[in-house]
Protein backbone atom coordinates (compact mmCIF):
# COMPACT_ATOMS: atom_id res chain seq x y z
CA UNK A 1 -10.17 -4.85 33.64
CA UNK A 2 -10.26 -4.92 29.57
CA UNK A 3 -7.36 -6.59 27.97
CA UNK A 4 -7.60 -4.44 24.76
CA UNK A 5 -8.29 -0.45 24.23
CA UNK A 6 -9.96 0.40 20.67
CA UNK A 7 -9.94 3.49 19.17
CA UNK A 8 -13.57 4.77 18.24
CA UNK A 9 -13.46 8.03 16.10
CA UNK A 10 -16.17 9.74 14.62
CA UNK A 11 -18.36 12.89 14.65
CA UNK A 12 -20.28 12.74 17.48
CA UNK A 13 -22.03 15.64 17.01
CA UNK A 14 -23.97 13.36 14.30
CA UNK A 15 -23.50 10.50 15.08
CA UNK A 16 -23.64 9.94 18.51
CA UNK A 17 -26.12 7.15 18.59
CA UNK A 18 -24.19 4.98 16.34
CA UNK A 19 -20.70 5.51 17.85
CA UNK A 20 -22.06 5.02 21.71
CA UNK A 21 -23.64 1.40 20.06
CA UNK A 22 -20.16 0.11 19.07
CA UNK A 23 -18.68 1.21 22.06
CA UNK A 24 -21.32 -0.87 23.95
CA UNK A 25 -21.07 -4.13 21.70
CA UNK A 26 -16.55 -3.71 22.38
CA UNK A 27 -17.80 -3.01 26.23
CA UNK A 28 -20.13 -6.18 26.62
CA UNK A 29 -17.17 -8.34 25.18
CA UNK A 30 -14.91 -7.22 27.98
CA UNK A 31 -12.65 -4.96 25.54
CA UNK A 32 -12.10 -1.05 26.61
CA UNK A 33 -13.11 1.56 24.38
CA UNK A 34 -11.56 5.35 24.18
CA UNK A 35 -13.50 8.11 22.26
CA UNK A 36 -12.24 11.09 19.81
CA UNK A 37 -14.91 12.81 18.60
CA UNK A 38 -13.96 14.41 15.33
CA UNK A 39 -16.81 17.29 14.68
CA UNK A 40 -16.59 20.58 13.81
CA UNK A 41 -19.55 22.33 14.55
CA UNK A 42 -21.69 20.26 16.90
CA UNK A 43 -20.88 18.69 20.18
CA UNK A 44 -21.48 14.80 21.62
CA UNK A 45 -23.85 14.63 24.07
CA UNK A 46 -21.36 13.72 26.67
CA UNK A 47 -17.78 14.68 27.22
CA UNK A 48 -15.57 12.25 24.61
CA UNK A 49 -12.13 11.00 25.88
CA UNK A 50 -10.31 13.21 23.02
CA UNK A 51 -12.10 16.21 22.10
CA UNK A 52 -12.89 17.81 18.99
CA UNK A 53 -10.88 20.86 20.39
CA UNK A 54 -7.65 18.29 21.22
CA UNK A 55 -8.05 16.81 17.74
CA UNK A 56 -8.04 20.31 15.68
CA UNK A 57 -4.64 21.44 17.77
CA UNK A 58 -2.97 18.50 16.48
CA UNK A 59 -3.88 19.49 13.55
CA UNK A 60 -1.95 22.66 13.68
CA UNK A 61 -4.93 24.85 13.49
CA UNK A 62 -8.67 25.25 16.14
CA UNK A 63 -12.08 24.68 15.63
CA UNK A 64 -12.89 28.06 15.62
CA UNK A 65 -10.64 28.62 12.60
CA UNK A 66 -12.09 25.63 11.00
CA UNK A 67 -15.31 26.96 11.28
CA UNK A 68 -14.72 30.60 10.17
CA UNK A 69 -12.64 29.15 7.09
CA UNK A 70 -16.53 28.32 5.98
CA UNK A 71 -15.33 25.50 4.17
CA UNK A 72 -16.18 22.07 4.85
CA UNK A 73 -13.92 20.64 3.22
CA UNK A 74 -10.60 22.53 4.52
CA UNK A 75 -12.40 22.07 7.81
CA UNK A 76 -12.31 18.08 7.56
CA UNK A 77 -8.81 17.99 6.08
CA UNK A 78 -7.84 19.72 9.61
CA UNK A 79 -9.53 17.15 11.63
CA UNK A 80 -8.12 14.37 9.67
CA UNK A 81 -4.47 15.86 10.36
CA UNK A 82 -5.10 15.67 13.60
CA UNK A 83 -7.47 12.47 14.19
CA UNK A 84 -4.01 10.99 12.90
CA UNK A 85 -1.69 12.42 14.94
CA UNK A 86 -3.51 11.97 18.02
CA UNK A 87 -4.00 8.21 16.83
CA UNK A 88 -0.33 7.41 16.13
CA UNK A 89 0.48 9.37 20.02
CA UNK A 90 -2.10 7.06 21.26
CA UNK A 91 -0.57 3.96 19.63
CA UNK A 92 3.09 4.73 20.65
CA UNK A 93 1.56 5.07 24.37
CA UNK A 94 0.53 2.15 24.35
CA UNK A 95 -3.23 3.16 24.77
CA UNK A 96 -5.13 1.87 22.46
CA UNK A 97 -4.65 -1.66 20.21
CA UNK A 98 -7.38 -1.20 17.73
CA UNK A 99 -8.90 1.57 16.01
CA UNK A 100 -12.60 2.08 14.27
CA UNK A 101 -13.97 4.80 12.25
CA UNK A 102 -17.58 5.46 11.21
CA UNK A 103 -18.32 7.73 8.72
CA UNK A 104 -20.03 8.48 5.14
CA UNK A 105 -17.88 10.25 2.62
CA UNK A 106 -16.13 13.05 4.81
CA UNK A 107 -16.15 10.19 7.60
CA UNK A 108 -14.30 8.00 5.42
CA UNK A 109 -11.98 10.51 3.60
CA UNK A 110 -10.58 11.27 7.36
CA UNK A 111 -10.49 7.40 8.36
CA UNK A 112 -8.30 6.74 5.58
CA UNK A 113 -5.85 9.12 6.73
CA UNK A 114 -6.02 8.22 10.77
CA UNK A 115 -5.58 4.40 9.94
CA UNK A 116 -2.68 5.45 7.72
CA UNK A 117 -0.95 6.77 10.40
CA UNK A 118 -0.87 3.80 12.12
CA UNK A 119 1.52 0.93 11.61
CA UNK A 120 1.19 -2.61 9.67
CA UNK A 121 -0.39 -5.00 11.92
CA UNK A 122 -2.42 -2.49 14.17
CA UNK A 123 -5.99 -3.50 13.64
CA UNK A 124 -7.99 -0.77 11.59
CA UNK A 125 -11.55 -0.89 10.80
CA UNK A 126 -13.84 1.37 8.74
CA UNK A 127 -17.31 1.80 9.09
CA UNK A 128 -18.70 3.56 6.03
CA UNK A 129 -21.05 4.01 3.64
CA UNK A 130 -18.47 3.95 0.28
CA UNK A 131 -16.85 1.13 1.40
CA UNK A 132 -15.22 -0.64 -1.78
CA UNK A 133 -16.24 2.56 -3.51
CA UNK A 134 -14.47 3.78 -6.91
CA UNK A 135 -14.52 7.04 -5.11
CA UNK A 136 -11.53 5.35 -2.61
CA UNK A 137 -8.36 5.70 -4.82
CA UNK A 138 -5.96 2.70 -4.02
CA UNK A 139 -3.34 4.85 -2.76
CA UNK A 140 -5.14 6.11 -0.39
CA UNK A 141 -6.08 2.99 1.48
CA UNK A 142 -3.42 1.86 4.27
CA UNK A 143 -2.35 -1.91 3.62
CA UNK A 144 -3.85 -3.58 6.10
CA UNK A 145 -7.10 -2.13 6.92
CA UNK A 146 -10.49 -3.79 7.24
CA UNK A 147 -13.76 -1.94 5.53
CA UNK A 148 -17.28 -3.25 5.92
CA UNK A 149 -20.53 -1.30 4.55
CA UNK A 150 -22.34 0.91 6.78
CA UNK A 151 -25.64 -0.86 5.20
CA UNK A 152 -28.88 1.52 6.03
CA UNK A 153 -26.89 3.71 8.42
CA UNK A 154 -27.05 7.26 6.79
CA UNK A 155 -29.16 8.77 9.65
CA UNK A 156 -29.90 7.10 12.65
CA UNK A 157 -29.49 3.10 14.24
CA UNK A 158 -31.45 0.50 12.93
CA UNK A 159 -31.20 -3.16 12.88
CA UNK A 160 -29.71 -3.04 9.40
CA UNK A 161 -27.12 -1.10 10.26
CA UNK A 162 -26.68 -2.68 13.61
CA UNK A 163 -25.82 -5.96 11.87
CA UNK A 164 -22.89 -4.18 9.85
CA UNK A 165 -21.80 -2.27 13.44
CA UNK A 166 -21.92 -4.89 15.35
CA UNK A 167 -19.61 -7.13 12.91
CA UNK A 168 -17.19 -4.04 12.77
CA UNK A 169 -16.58 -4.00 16.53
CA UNK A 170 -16.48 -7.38 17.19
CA UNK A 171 -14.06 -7.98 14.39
CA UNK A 172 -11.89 -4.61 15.69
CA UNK A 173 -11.36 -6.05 18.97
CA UNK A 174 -10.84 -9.55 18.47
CA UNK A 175 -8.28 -8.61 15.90
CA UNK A 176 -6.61 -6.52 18.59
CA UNK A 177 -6.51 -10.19 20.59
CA UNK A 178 -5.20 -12.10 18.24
CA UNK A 179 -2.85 -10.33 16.00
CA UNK A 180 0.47 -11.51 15.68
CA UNK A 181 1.90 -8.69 14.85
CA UNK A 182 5.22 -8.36 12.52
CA UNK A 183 8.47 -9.08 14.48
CA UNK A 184 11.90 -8.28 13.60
CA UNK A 185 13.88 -10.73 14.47
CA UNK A 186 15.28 -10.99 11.20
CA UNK A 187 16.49 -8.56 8.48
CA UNK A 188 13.88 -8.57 6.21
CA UNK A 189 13.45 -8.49 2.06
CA UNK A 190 10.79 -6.81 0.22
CA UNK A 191 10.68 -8.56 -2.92
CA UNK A 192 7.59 -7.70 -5.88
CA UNK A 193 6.48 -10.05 -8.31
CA UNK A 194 3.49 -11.59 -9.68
CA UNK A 195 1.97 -15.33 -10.07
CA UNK A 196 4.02 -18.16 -11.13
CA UNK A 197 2.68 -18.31 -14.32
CA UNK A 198 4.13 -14.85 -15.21
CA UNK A 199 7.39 -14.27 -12.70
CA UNK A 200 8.81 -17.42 -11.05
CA UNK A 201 12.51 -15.96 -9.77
CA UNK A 202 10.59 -16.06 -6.04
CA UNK A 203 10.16 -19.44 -6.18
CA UNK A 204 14.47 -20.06 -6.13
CA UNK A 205 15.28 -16.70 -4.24
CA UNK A 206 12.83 -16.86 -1.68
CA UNK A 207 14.41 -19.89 0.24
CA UNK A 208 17.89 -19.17 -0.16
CA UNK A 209 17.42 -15.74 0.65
CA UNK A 210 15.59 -17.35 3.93
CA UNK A 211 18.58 -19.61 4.70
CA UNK A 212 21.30 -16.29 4.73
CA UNK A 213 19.06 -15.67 7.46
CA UNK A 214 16.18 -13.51 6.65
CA UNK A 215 12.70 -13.10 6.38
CA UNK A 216 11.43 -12.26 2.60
CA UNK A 217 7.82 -10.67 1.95
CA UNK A 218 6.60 -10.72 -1.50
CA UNK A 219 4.11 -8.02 -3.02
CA UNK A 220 1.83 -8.70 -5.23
CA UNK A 221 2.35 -5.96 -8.02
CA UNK A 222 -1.35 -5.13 -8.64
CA UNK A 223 -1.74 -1.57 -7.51
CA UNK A 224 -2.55 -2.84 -3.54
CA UNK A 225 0.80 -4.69 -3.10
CA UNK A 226 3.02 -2.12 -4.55
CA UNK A 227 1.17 0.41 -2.03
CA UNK A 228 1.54 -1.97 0.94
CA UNK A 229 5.58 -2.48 -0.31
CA UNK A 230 5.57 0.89 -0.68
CA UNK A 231 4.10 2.15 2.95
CA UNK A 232 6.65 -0.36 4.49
CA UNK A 233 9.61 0.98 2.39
CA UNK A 234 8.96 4.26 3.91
CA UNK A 235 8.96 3.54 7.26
CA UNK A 236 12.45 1.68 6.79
CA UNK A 237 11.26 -1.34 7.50
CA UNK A 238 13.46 -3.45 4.77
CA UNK A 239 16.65 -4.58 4.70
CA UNK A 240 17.03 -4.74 1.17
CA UNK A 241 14.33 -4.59 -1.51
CA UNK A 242 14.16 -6.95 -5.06
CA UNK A 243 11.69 -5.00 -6.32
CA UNK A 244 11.52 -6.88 -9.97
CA UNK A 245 7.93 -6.14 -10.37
CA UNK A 246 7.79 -2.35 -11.07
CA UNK A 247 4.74 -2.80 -13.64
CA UNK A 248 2.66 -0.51 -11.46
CA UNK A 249 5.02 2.00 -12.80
CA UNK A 250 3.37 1.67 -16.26
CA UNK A 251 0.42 1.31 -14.99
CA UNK A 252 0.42 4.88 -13.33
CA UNK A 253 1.49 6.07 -16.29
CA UNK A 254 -1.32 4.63 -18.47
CA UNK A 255 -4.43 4.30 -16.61
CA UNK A 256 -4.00 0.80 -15.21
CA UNK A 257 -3.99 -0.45 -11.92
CA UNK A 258 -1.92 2.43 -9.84
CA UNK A 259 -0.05 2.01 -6.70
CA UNK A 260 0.32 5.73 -6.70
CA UNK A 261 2.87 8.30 -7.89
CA UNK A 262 5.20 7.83 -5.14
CA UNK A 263 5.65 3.88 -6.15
CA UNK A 264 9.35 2.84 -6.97
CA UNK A 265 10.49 5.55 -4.68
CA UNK A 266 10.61 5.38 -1.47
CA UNK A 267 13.35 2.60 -0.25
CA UNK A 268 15.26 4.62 -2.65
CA UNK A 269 14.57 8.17 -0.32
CA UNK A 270 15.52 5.58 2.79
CA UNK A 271 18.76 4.90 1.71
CA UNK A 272 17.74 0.76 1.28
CA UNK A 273 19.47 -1.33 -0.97
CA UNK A 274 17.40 -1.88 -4.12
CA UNK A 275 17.90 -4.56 -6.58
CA UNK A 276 15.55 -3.35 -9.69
CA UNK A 277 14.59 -5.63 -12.59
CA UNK A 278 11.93 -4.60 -14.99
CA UNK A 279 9.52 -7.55 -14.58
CA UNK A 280 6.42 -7.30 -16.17
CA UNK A 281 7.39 -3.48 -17.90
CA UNK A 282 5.57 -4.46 -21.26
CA UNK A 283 2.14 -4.62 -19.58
CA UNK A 284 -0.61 -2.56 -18.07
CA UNK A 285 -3.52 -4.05 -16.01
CA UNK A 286 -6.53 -2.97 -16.01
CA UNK A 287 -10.26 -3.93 -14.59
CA UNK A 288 -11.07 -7.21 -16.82
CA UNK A 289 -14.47 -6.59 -16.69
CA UNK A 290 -14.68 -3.06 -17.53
CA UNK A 291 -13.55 -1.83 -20.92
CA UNK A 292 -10.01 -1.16 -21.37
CA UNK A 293 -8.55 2.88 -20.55
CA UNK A 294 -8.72 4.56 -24.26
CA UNK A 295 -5.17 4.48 -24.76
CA UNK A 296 -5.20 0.43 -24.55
CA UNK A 297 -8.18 -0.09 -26.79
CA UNK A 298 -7.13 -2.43 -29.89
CA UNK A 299 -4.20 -3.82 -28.13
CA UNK A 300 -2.43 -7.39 -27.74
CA UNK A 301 -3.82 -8.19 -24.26
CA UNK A 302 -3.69 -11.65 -21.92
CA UNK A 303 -7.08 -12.16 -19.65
CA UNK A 304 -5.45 -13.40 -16.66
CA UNK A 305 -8.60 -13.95 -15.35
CA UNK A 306 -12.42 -12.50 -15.12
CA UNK A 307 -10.76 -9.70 -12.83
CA UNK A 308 -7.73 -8.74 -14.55
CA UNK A 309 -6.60 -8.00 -18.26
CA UNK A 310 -2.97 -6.70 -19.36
CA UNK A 311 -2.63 -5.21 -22.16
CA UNK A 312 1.11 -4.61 -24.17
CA UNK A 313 2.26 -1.82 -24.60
CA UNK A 314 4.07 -0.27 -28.21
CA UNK A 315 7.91 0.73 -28.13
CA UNK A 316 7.60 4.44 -27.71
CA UNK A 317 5.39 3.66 -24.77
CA UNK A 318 8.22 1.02 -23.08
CA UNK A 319 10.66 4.01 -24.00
CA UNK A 320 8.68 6.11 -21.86
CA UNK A 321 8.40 3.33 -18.95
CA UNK A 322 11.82 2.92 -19.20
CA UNK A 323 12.96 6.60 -18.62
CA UNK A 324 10.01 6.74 -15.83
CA UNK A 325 12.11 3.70 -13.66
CA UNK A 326 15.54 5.55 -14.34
CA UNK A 327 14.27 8.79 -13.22
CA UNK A 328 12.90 7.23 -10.10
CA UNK A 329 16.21 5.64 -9.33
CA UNK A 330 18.02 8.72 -10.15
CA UNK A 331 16.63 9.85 -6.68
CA UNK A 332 18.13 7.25 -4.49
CA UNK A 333 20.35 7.80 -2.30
CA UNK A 334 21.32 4.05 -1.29
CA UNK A 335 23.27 1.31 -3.41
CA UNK A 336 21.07 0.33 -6.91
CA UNK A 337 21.74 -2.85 -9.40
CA UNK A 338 19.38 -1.88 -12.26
CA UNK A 339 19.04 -5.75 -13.84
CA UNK A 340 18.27 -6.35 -17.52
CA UNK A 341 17.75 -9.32 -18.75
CA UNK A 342 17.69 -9.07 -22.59
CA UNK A 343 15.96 -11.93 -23.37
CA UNK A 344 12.31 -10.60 -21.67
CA UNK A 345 10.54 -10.31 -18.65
CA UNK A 346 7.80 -12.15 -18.53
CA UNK A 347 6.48 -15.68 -19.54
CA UNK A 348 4.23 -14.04 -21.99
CA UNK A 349 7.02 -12.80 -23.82
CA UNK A 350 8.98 -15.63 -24.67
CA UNK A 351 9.98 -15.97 -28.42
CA UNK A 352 7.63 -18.65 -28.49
CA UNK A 353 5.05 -17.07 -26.65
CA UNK A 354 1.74 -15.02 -27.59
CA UNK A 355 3.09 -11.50 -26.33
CA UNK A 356 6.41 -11.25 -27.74
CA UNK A 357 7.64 -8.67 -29.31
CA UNK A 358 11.11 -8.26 -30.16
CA UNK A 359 11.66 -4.53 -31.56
CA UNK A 360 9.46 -3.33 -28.38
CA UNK A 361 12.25 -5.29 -25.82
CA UNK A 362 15.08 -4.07 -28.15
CA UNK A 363 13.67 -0.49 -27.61
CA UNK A 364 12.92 -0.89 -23.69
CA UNK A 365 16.47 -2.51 -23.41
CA UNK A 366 17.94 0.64 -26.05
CA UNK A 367 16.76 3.27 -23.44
CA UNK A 368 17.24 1.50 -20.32
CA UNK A 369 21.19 2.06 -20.71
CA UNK A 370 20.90 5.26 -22.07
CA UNK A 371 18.71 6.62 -19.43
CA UNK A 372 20.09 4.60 -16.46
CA UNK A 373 21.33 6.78 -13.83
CA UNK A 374 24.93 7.48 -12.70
CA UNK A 375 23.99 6.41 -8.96
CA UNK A 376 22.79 3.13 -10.75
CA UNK A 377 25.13 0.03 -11.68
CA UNK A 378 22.94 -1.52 -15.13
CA UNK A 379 23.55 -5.42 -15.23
CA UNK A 380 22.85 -6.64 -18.57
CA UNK A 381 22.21 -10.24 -19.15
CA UNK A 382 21.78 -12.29 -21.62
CA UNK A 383 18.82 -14.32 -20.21
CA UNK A 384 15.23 -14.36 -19.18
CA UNK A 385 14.12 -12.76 -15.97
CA UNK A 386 13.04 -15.91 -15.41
CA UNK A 387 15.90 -18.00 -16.09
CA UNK A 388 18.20 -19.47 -13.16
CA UNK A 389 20.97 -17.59 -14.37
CA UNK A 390 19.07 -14.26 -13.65
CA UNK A 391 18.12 -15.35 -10.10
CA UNK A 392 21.76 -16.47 -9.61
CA UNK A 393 22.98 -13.57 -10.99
CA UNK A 394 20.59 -11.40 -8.70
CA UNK A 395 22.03 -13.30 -5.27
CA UNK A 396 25.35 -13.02 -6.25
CA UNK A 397 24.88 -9.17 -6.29
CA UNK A 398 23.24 -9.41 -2.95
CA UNK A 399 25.69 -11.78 -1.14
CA UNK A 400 28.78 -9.06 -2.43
CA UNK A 401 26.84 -6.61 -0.59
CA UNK A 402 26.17 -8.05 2.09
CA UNK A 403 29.87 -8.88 2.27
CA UNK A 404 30.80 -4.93 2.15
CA UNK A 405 28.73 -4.65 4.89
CA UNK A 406 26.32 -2.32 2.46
CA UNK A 407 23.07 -4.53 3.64
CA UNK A 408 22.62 -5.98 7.14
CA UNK A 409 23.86 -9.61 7.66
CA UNK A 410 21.09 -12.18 8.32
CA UNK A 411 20.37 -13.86 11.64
C-alpha cells in the first residue's frame, strides 16, 4: 500500500520510455503512481490510467477533432485544457498528492497550465527541456512549482537524463510526504512590499496585524510575488489585502519585471478588502545584468544588486502609473482605501536621498486624486509610506472595518 499517488502526465506516444522510468523510480520508493497520457496522434504502448481520449473530452473537444484541425498547436492547447481539468478532478478526489510533467516546449507549454490548475501547496514538478527558459513568461508559471532541466533527454533515456528524472521523482513524491500544506485557521492578510531597505511598514504591521488574530503573508513585488499574491487573490483566499507594493504595475507597463496584466486586480473582482498604497510607483525593475528596456536607457537608476536594477521613472510616466492603479480599482467591487502618503514612497526618495524627485511625486500625487475612483476612499497623508504615522494610519482603517463587520474578525 503507497502512502502518496503522483500524477505523471506526458505524451506517451513519445515518450513512453522516459515516463514508465519515473514511474518506476516513485514505485521503488513505495509511492503510487497514476498515468494521463497527453498525445494526440500516437498511442502508449500500454493502456495509461487517463487516456488521451478522457483528457481531450475535458477539454471540450476529441482527438479526432484535434487531429483534423491539422494544427499542432490548437491541438496541444486542447490537451492542456483538459490535462488541467482532469488534474484539478483528480486533486479534489483525493487521488493523487503530487503531480509531474515531462515535456520539451509543447510538453512544457501544457505543464504550465495543468500545475496551474492545481492549488498552492500541491507539489508540482516539471520535467523539461526550457526549464528557466526566457521563452517561460512569469505569468505563466504557477507559484509554487518546482522545474529541473531535462539535461540530454530530447529523444530517448540515457544516464544523463536519468540523473535529472530521477531527482524530479524523488523530489515529487517526497514533497507529497512532507508538505505542510497552508491551513486556515486564521483569516489571513496578503500584504506586498519589498526589502527593508526600500519598504519597512511590514516590519510594525506584520505583528500587530498577527496579534488581532491573523495570519499575514508578504509578497515580494518582483514580478513572481505579485503573480503568487495574485493566483491566491483569485481563489479568495485573503481576508483582506495591503497591497502597498503595486510597482509591478509600472513595470507591466514599461518593460520591467511583469507579474502580468491581470496584477492589482483580482481581490478587487473577489469582493476582498483592499488597502492600496503606491509603494515603490516611481520605479521599474529590470534584469541588472542585461541592458536596460529602451524606454529606461539614460535614466536615474539604483543597482539593488547584480540581479536587479530600478530605474525612475519621469512625471508624465508616474501620471500614467497613476491612472493605470485607479483604473484597476475602478473595477472592484469590495471596500478600497487608496493611501497617499505625500511625502514619498520609498527610501530612495527621501528629500535627502539619491532618487528624489519632487515635481515627479507632486505629479503622481496631482493625478492620483483626480483619477481616483468613486468606489475608492483616497487617504492623503502628510507622511512617508514609511513613517509610523502611515502604518498607524493604515491599521486604524483596518480595525474600523473590521469593526463594521466589512472584513472577517481574527481568531
Amino acid at each position: 500500500m503507497s502512502d502518496k499517488t503522483i500524477l505523471i502526465a506526458g505524451t506517451y506516444d513519445t515518450k513512453d520510455d522516459e515516463l514508465t522510468y519515473l514511474a518506476g523510480v516513485i514505485a521503488a520508493q513505495g509511492g503510487g503512481v497514476l498515468s494521463m497520457d497527453v498525445s494526440v496522434l500516437g498511442d502508449p504502448s500500454r493502456p495509461t490510467d487517463v487516456s488521451k481520449h478522457a483528457v481531450a473530452e475535458a477539454g471540450g473537444s476529441s482527438i479526432q477533432a484535434a487531429i483534423d484541425s491539422g494544427d499542432e498547436n490548437g491541438a496541444m492547447q486542447i490537451m492542456a485544457r483538459g490535462a488541467a481539468a482532469k488534474a484539478l478532478e483528480l486533486y479534489l478526489a483525493g487521488r493523487i498528492h503530487g503531480v509531474i510533467v515531462l515535456g520539451g516546449t509543447m510538453g512544457t507549454d501544457l505543464a504550465l497550465d495543468l500545475c496551474a490548475a492545481l492549488p498552492l501547496g500541491v507539489p508540482k514538478y516539471i520535467v523539461s527541456t526550457v526549464s528557466f527558459s526566457p521563452l517561460l513568461p512569469p505569468e505563466r508559471i504557477p507559484a509554487d512549482v518546482q522545474m529541473i532541466l531535462w539535461a540530454g533527454g530530447l529523444y530517448g533515456l540515457n544516464s544523463i537524463c536519468k540523473a535529472s528524472l530521477s531527482q524530479a521523482a524523488g523530489a515529487v513524491l517526497g514533497a507529497a510526504r512532507a508538505v505542510e500544506a497552508p491551513h486556515r485557521d486564521r483569516p489571513l492578510i496578503g500584504m506586498t512590499s519589498f526589502g527593508k531597505t526600500v519598504l519597512r511598514y511590514m516590519v510594525s504591521l506584520k505583528p500587530a496585524l498577527e496579534a488581532r488574530g491573523y495570519e499575514v503573508a508578504v509578497f515580494h513585488a518582483t514580478g513572481m510575488g505579485g503573480r503568487a499574491f495574485e493566483s491566491l487573490a483569485a481563489e479568495g483566499a485573503f481576508a483582506a489585502v495591503f497591497d502597498f507594493a503595486p510597482q509591478e504595475v509600472a513595470n507591466h507597463l514599461y518593460g520591467g519585471l511583469s507579474a502580468g496584466a491581470d496584477r492589482m486586480t483580482n481581490a478587487g473582482r473577489r469582493g476582498i478588502p483592499q488597502l492600496v498604497a503606491p509603494g515603490c510607483y516611481d520605479l521599474v525593475d529590470y534584469i541588472g545584468w542585461q541592458a536596460p528596456p529602451p524606454a529606461l536607457a539614460d535614466r536615474p537608476s539604483h543597482a539593488h544588486n547584480r540581479l536587479l536594477t530600478s530605474a525612475v521613472l519621469e512625471a508624465d510616466e508616474r501620471r500614467a502609473v497613476a491612472r493605470a492603479i485607479c483604473a484597476k480599482l475602478a473595477g472592484a467591487s469590495g471596500p478600497v482605501a487608496l493611501m497617499l502618503p505625500t511625502g514619498g514612497c520609498n527610501e530612495w526618495d527621501r528629500p535627502d536621498a539619491p532618487l528624489h524627485d519632487a515635481e515627479g511625486l507632486a505629479a503622481f500625487c496631482d493625478e492620483i486624486r483626480s483619477a481616483c475612483p468613486a468606489n475608492a476612499d483616497l487617504v492623503t497623508l502628510d507622511a512617508h509610506i514609511n513613517d509610523a504615522a502611515f502604518s498607524e494610519r493604515a491599521l486604524a482603517i483596518f480595525d474600523d472595518w473590521v469593526a463594521r463587520g466589512l472584513v472577517a474578525k481574527g481568531a
